[in-house]
Protein backbone atom coordinates (compact mmCIF):
# COMPACT_ATOMS: atom_id res chain seq x y z
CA UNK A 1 133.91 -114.73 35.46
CA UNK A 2 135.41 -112.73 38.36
CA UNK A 3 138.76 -112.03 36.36
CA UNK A 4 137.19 -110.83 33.61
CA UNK A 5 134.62 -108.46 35.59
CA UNK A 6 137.86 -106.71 37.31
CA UNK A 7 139.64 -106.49 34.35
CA UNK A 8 136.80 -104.98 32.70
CA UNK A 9 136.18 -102.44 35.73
CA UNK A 10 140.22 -101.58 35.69
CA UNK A 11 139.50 -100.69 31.80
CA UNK A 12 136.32 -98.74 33.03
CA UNK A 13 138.70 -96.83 35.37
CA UNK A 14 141.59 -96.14 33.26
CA UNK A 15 139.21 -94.76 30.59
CA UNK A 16 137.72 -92.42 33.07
CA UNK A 17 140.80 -91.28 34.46
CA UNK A 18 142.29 -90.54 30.88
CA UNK A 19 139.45 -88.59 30.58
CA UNK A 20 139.94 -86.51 33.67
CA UNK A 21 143.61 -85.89 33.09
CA UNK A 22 142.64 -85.14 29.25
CA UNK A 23 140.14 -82.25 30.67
CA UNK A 24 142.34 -81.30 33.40
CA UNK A 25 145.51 -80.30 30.63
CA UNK A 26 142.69 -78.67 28.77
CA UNK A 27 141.07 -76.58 31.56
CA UNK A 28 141.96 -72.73 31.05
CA UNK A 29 144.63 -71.52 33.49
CA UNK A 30 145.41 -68.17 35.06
CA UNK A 31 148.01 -65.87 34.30
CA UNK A 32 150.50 -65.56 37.18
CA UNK A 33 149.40 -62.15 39.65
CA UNK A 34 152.54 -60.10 37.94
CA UNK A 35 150.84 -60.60 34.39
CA UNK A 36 147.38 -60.40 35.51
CA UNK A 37 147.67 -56.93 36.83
CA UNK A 38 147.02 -56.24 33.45
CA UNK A 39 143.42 -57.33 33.95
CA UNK A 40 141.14 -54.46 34.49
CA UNK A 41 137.49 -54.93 33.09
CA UNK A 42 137.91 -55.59 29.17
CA UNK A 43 136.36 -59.01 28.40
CA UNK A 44 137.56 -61.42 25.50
CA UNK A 45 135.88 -64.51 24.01
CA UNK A 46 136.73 -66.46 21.22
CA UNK A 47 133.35 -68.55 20.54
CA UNK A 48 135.56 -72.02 20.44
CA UNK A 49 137.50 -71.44 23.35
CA UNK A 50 135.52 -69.22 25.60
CA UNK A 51 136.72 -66.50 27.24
CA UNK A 52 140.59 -65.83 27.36
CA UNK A 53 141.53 -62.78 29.96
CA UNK A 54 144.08 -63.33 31.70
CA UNK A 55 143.99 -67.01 30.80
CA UNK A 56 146.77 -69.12 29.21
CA UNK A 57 145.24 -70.43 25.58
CA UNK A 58 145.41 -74.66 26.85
CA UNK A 59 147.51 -77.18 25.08
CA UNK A 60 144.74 -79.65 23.84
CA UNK A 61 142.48 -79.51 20.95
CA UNK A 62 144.76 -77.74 18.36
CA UNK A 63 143.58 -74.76 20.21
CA UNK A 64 146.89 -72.80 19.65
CA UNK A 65 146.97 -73.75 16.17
CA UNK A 66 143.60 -73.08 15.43
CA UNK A 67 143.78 -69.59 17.44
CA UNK A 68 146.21 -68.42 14.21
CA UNK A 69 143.56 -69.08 11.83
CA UNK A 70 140.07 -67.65 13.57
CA UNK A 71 138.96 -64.21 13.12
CA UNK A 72 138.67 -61.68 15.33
CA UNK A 73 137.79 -62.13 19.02
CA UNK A 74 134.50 -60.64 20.94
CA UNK A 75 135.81 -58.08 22.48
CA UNK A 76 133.41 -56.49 24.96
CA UNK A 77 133.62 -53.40 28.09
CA UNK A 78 130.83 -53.51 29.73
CA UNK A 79 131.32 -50.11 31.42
CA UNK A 80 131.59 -48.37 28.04
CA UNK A 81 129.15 -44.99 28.07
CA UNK A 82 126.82 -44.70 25.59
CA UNK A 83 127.27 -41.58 23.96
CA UNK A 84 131.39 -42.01 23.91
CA UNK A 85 133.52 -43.59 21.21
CA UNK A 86 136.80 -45.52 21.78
CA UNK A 87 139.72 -46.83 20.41
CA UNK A 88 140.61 -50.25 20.79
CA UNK A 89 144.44 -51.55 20.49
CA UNK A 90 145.29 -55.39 20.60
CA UNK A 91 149.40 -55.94 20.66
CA UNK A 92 151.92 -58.37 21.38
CA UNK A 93 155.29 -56.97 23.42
CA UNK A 94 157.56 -59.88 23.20
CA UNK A 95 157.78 -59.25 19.45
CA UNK A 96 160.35 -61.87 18.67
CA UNK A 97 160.46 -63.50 22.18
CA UNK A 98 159.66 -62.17 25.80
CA UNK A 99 163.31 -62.13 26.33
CA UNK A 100 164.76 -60.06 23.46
CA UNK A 101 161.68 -58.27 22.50
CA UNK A 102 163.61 -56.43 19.56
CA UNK A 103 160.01 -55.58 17.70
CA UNK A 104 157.61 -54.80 20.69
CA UNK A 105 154.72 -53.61 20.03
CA UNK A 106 153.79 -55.92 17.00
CA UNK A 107 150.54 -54.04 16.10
CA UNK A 108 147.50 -57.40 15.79
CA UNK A 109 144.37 -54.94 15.43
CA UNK A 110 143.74 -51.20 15.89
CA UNK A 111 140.10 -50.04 15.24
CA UNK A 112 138.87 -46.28 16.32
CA UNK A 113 135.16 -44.18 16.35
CA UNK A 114 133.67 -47.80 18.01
CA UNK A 115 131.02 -46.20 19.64
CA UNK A 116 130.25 -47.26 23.57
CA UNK A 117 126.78 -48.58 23.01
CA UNK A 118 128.30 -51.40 20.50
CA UNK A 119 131.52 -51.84 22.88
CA UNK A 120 129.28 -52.86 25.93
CA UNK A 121 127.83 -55.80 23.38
CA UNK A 122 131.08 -56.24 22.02
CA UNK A 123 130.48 -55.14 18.80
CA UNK A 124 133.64 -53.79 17.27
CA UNK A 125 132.28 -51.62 14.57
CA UNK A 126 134.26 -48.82 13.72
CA UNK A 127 137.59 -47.54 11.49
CA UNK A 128 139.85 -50.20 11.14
CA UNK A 129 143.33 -49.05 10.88
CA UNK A 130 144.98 -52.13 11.39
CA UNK A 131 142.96 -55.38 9.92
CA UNK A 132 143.28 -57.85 13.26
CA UNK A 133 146.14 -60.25 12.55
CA UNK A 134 145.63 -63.96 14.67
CA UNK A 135 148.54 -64.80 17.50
CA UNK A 136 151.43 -66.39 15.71
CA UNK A 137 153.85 -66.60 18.08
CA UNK A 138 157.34 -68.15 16.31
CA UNK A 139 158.60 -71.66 16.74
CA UNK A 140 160.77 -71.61 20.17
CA UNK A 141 160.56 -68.55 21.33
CA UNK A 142 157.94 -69.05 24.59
CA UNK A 143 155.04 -67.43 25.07
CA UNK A 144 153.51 -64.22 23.80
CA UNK A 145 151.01 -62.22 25.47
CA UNK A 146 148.89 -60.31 23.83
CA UNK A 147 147.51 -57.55 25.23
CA UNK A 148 144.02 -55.93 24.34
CA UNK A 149 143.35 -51.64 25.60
CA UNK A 150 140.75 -49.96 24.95
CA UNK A 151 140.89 -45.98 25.04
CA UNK A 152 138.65 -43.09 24.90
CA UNK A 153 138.60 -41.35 21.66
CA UNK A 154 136.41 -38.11 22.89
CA UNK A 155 136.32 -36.65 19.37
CA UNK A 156 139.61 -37.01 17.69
CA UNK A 157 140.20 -38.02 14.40
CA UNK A 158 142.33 -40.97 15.00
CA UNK A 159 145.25 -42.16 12.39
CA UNK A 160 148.36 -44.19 11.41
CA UNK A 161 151.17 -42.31 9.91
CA UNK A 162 152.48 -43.46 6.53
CA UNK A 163 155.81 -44.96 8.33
CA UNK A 164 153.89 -47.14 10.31
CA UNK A 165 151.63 -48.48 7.79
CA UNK A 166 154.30 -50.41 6.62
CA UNK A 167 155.05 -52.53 9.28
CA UNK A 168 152.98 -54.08 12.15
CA UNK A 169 156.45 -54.28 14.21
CA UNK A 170 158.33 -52.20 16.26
CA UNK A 171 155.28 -49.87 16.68
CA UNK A 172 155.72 -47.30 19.01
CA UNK A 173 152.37 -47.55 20.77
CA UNK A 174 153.54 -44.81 23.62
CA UNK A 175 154.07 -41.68 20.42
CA UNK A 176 150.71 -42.91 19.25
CA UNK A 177 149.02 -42.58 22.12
CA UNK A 178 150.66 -39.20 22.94
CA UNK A 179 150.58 -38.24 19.58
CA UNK A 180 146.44 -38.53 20.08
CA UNK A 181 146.41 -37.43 24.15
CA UNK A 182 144.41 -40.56 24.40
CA UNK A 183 145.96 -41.20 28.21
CA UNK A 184 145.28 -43.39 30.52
CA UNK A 185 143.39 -46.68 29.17
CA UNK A 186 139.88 -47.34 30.32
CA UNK A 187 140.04 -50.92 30.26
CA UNK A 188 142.58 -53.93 29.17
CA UNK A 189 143.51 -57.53 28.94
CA UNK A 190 145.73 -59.88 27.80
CA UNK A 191 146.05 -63.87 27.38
CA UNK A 192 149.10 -65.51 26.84
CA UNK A 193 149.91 -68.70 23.91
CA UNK A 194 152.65 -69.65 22.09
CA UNK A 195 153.70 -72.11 19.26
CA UNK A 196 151.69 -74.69 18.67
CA UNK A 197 154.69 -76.67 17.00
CA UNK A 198 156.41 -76.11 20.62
CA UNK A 199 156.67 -79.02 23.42
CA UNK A 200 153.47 -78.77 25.85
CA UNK A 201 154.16 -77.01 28.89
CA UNK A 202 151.52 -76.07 31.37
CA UNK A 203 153.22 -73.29 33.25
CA UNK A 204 153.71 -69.65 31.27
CA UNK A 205 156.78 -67.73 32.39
CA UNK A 206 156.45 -65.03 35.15
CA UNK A 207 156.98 -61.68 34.61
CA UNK A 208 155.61 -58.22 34.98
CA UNK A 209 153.85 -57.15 31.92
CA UNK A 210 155.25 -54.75 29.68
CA UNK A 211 152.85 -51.99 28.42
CA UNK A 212 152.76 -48.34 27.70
CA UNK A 213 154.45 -46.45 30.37
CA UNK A 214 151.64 -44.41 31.13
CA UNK A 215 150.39 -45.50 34.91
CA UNK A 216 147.64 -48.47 35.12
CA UNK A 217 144.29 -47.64 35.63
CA UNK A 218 142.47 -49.59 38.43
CA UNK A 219 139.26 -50.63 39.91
């Protein structure tokens, strides 16, 4: 009677701490402090997942397969003014690979004349230039970040030119934004997945995060 009451408290135990490693490889992780300098005030939710700022998308419930397929994130700022409108610009610089990133910026979503009162509830209402396209990072080639900025529009009648509605890739974010005077950003993000096909690893790469080379905006 003894034997079998240990065995069946070792079973109880090894159950339980399945179960705690399980959750622990699924908990959300932080970006490393290079990549999360990238982090100033822009919030990002995916109603699955939760939020995903300067998080790394975990390797458990198909989340980074099923991250290709959902639609558009909540994206929300808080500090947006009421009366303002803004543009908002999700990308991904490592466009094939973080280490030949022959395509950066791959253009995911572009969306202008969202007006503040709907960006503070993270309602992204507005003209969408570029339909949002899900993270779908290649087969072997690390992670991606992708990287969310959202700018303020103060009256100008943003626009794609005809060249660069035919491709998502190799977008030169820093002549649009010039092209438009749109400046410095007034908030970002960014998260960071890759392949879902791609052997689990729970550290992301470090690395300073590549963005227009206008200067960051803090506080």
């Amino acid at each position: 009677m003894r034997l079998a009451t240990a065995a069946l408290l070792l079973g109880l135990v090894a159950v339980l701490t399945g179960d705690e490693n399980k959750n622990d490889l699924c908990a959300h992780r932080a970006l490393s402090d290079e990549d999360a300098v990238l982090c100033q005030g822009l919030e990002v939710f995916y109603p699955e997942l939760g939020s995903v700022g300067c998080m790394i998308v975990p390797d458990c419930n198909d989340y980074r397969q099923k991250i290709t397929s959902w639609t558009e994130p909540i994206v929300k700022f808080p500090q947006a003014v009421d009366g303002a409108t803004y543009v908002l610009v999700m990308v991904d610089p490592d466009a094939p690979s973080r280490a030949e990133p022959r395509q950066r910026f791959w253009r995911h979503w572009l969306v202008a004349d969202i007006k503040g009162a709907d960006l503070k509830k993270g309602k992204i209402q507005g003209q969408e230039l570029s339909a949002y396209q899900p993270p779908s990072p290649p087969a072997h080639s690390g992670f991606h970040r992708y990287q969310f900025f959202v700018y303020l529009q103060e009256g100008k009648v943003i626009s794609l030119l005809p060249k660069e509605n035919k491709t998502r890739g190799s977008w030169k974010m820093d002549r649009f934004l010039n092209r438009f005077r749109l400046g410095e950003p007034e908030a970002s993000s960014q998260f960071m997945t890759q392949n879902y096909q791609d052997s689990s690893t729970l550290q992301a790469p470090r690395g300073g995060a590549s963005e227009p080379k206008h200067k960051r905006k803090r506080g």
